[in-house]
C-alpha atoms as a PDB file:
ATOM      1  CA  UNK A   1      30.852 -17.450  60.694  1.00  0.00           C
ATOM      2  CA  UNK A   2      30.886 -15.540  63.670  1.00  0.00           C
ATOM      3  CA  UNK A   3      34.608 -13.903  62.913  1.00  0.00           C
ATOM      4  CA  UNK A   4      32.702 -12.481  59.907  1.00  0.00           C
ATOM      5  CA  UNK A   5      30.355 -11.067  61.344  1.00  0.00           C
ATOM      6  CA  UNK A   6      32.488  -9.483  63.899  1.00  0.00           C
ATOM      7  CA  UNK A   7      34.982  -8.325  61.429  1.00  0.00           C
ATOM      8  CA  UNK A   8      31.991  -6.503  59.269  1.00  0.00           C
ATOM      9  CA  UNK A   9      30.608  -4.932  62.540  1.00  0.00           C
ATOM     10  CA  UNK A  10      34.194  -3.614  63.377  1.00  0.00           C
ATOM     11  CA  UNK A  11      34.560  -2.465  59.189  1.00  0.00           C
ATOM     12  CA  UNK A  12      31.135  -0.466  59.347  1.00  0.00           C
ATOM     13  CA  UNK A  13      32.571   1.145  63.507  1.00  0.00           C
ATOM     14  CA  UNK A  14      35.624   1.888  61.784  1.00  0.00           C
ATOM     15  CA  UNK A  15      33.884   3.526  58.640  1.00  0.00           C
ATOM     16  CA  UNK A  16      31.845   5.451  60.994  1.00  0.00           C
ATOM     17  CA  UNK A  17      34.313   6.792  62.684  1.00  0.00           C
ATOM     18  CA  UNK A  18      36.710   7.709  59.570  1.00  0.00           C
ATOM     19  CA  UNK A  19      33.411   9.528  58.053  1.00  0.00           C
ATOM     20  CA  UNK A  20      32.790  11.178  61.406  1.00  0.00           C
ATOM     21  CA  UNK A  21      36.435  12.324  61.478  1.00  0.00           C
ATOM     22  CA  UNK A  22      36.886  13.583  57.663  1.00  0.00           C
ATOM     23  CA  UNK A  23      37.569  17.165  57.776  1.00  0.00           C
ATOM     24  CA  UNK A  24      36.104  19.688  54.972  1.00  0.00           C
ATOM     25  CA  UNK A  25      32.653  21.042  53.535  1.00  0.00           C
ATOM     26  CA  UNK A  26      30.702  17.665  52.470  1.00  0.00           C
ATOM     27  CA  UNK A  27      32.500  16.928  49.895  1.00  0.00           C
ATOM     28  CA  UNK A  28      31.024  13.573  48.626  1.00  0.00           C
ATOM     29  CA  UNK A  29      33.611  12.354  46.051  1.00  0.00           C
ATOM     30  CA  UNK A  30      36.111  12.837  48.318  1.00  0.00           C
ATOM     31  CA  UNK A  31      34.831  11.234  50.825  1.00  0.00           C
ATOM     32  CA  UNK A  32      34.022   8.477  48.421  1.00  0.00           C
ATOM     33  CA  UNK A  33      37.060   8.037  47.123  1.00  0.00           C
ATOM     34  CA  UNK A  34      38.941   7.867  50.280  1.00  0.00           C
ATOM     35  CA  UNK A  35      37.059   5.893  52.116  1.00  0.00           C
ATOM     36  CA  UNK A  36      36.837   3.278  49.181  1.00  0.00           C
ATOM     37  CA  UNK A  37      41.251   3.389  49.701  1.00  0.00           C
ATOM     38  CA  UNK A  38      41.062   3.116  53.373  1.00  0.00           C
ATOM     39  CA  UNK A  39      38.027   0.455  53.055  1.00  0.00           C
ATOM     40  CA  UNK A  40      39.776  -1.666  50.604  1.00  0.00           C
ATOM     41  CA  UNK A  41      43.359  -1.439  52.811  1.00  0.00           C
ATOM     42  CA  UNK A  42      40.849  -2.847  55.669  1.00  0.00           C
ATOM     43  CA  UNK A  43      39.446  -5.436  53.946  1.00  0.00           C
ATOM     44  CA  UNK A  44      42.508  -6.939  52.892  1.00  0.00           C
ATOM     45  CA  UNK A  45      43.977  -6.469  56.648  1.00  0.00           C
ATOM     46  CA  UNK A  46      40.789  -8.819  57.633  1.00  0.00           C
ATOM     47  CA  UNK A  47      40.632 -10.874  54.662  1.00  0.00           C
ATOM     48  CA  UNK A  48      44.361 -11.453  55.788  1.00  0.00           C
ATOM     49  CA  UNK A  49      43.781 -11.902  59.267  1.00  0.00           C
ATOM     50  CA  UNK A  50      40.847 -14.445  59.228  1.00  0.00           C
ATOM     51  CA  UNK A  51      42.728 -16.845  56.406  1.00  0.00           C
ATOM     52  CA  UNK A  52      45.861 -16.325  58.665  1.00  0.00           C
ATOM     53  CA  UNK A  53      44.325 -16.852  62.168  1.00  0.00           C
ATOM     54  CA  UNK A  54      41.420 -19.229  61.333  1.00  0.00           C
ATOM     55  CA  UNK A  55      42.797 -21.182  57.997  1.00  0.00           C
ATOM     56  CA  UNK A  56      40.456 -24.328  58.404  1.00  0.00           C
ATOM     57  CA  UNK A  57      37.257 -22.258  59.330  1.00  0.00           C
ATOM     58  CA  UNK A  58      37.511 -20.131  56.153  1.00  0.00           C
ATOM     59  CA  UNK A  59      36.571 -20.905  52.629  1.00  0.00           C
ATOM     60  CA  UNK A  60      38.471 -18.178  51.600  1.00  0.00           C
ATOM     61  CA  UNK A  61      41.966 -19.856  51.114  1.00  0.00           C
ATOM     62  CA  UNK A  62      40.717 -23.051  48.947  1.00  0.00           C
ATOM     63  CA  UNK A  63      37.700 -24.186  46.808  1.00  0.00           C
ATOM     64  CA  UNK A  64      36.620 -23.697  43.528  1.00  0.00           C
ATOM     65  CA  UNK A  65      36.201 -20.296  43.755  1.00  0.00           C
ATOM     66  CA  UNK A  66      39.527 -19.115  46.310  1.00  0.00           C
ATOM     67  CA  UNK A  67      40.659 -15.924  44.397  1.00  0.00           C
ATOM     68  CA  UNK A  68      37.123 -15.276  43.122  1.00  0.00           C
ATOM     69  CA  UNK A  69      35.496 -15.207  46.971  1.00  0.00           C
ATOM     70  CA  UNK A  70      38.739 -13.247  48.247  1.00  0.00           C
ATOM     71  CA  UNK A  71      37.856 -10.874  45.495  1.00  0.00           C
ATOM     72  CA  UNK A  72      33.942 -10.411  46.359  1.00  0.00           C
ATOM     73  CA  UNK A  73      34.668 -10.524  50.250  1.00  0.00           C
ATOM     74  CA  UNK A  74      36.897  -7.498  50.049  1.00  0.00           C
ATOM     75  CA  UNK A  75      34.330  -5.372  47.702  1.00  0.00           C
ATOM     76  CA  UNK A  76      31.874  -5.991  50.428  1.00  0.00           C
ATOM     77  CA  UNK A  77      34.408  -4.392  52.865  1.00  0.00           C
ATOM     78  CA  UNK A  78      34.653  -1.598  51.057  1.00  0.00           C
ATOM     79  CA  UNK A  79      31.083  -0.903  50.521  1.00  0.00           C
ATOM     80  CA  UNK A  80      30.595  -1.609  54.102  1.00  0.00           C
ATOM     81  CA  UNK A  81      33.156   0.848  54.810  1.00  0.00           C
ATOM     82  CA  UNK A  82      31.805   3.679  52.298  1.00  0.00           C
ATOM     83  CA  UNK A  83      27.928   3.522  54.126  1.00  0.00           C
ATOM     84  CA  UNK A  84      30.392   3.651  57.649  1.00  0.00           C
ATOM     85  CA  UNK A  85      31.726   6.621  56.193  1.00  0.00           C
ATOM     86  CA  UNK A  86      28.801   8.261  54.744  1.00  0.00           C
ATOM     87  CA  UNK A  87      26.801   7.445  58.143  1.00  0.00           C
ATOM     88  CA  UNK A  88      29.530   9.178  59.658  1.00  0.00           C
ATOM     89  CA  UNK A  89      29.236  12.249  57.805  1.00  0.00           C
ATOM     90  CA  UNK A  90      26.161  12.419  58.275  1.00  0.00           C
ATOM     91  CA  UNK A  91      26.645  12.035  62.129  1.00  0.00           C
ATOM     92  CA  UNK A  92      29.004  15.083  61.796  1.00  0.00           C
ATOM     93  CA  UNK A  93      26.781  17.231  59.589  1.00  0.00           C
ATOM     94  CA  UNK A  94      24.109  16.733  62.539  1.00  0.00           C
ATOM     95  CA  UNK A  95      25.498  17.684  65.040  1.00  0.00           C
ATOM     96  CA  UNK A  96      27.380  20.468  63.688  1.00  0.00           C
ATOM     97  CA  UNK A  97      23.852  21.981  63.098  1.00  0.00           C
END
């Protein structure tokens, strides 16, 4: 439980950070769609890394619902990710001001 969290702290840090760093006028669907390619390419590397590193801690390998749950913990990666980003942005529009 506590990987989880830690992984979804490090997912929003590392959305922040890619919305800080995206370059251009705010372009929102840009933004959003990248960020939803980078989040979802970081939510498989954790999804990945927790079932690989902690196998008998997660439910995310086995049970009635294995694909189902790997499918639903990624989305919530990437929309983690996409508020990162847009928090980001917003960090960058403020201080640009």
């Amino acid at each position: 439980m506590m990987l989880e969290t830690l992984y979804l702290i490090l997912d929003l840090i590392i959305g922040i950070v890619f919305g800080f760093i995206h370059k251009g006028k705010e372009d929102y669907s840009g933004l959003l769609r990248n960020s939803a390619i980078c989040g979802l390419v970081v939510g498989i590397i954790f999804v990945l890394l927790s079932a690989f590193l902690f196998p008998e801690t997660t439910s995310i390998i086995g049970g009635a619902f294995g694909t189902f749950s790997i499918f639903v913990i990624i989305i919530a990666y990437v929309i983690i990710f996409i508020i990162g980003a847009f928090i980001g942005d917003l960090i960058e529009s403020r201080l640009k001001k």
